[in-house]
C-alpha atoms as a PDB file:
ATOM      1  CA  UNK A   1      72.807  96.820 118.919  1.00  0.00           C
ATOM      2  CA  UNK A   2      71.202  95.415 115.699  1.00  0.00           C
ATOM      3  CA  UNK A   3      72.989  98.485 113.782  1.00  0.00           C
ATOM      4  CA  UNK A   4      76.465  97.478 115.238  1.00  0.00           C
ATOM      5  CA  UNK A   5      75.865  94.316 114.245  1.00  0.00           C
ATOM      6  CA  UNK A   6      75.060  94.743 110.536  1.00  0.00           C
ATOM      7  CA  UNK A   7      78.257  97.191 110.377  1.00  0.00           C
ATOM      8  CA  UNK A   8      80.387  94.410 111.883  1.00  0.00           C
ATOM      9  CA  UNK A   9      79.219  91.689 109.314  1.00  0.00           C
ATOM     10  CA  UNK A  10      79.548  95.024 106.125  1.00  0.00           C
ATOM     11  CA  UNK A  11      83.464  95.025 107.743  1.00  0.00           C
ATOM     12  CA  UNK A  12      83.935  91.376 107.735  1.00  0.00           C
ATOM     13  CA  UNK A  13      82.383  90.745 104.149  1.00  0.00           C
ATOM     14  CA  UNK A  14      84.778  93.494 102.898  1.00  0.00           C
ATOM     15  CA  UNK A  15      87.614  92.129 104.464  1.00  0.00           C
ATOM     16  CA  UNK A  16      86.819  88.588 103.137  1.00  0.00           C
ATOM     17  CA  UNK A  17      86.239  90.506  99.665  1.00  0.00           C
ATOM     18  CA  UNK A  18      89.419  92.077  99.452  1.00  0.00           C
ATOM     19  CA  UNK A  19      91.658  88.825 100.963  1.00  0.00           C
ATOM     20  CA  UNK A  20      89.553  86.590  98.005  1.00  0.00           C
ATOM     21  CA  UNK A  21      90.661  89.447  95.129  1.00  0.00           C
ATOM     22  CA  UNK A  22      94.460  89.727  96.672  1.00  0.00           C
ATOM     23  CA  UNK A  23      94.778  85.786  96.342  1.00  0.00           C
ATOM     24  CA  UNK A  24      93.141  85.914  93.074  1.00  0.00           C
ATOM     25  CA  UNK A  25      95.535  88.806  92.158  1.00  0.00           C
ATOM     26  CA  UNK A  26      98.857  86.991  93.676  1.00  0.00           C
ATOM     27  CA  UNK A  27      97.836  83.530  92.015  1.00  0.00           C
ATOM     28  CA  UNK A  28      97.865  85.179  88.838  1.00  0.00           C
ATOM     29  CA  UNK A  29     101.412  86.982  89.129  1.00  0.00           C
ATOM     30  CA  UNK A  30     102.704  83.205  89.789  1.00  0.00           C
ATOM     31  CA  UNK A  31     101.003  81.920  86.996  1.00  0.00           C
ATOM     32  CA  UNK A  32     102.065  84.693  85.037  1.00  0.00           C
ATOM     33  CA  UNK A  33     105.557  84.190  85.732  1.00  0.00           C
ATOM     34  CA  UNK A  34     105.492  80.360  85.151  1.00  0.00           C
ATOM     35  CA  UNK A  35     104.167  80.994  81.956  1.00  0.00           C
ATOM     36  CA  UNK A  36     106.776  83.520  81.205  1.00  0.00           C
ATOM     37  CA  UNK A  37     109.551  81.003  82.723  1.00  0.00           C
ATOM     38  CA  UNK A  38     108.139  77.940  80.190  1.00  0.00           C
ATOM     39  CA  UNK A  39     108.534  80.622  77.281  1.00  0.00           C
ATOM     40  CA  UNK A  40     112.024  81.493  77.780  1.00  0.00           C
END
């Protein structure tokens, strides 16, 4: 029981990692292009 449990929270840190790094990647890309936009 105490196993599944530790595997369960392992998952759900993960999960929270990689949704944190996919904003960080897709506010970037926006940023990015407004930059891009200001240039032109």
């Amino acid at each position: 029981m105490r196993k599944n449990n530790f595997a369960k929270g392992k998952t759900f840190s993960e999960t929270m990692l990689v949704l944190f790094l996919g904003f960080i990647f897709i506010e970037g890309v926006c940023y990015e292009k407004k930059f891009n936009n200001k240039g032109k």
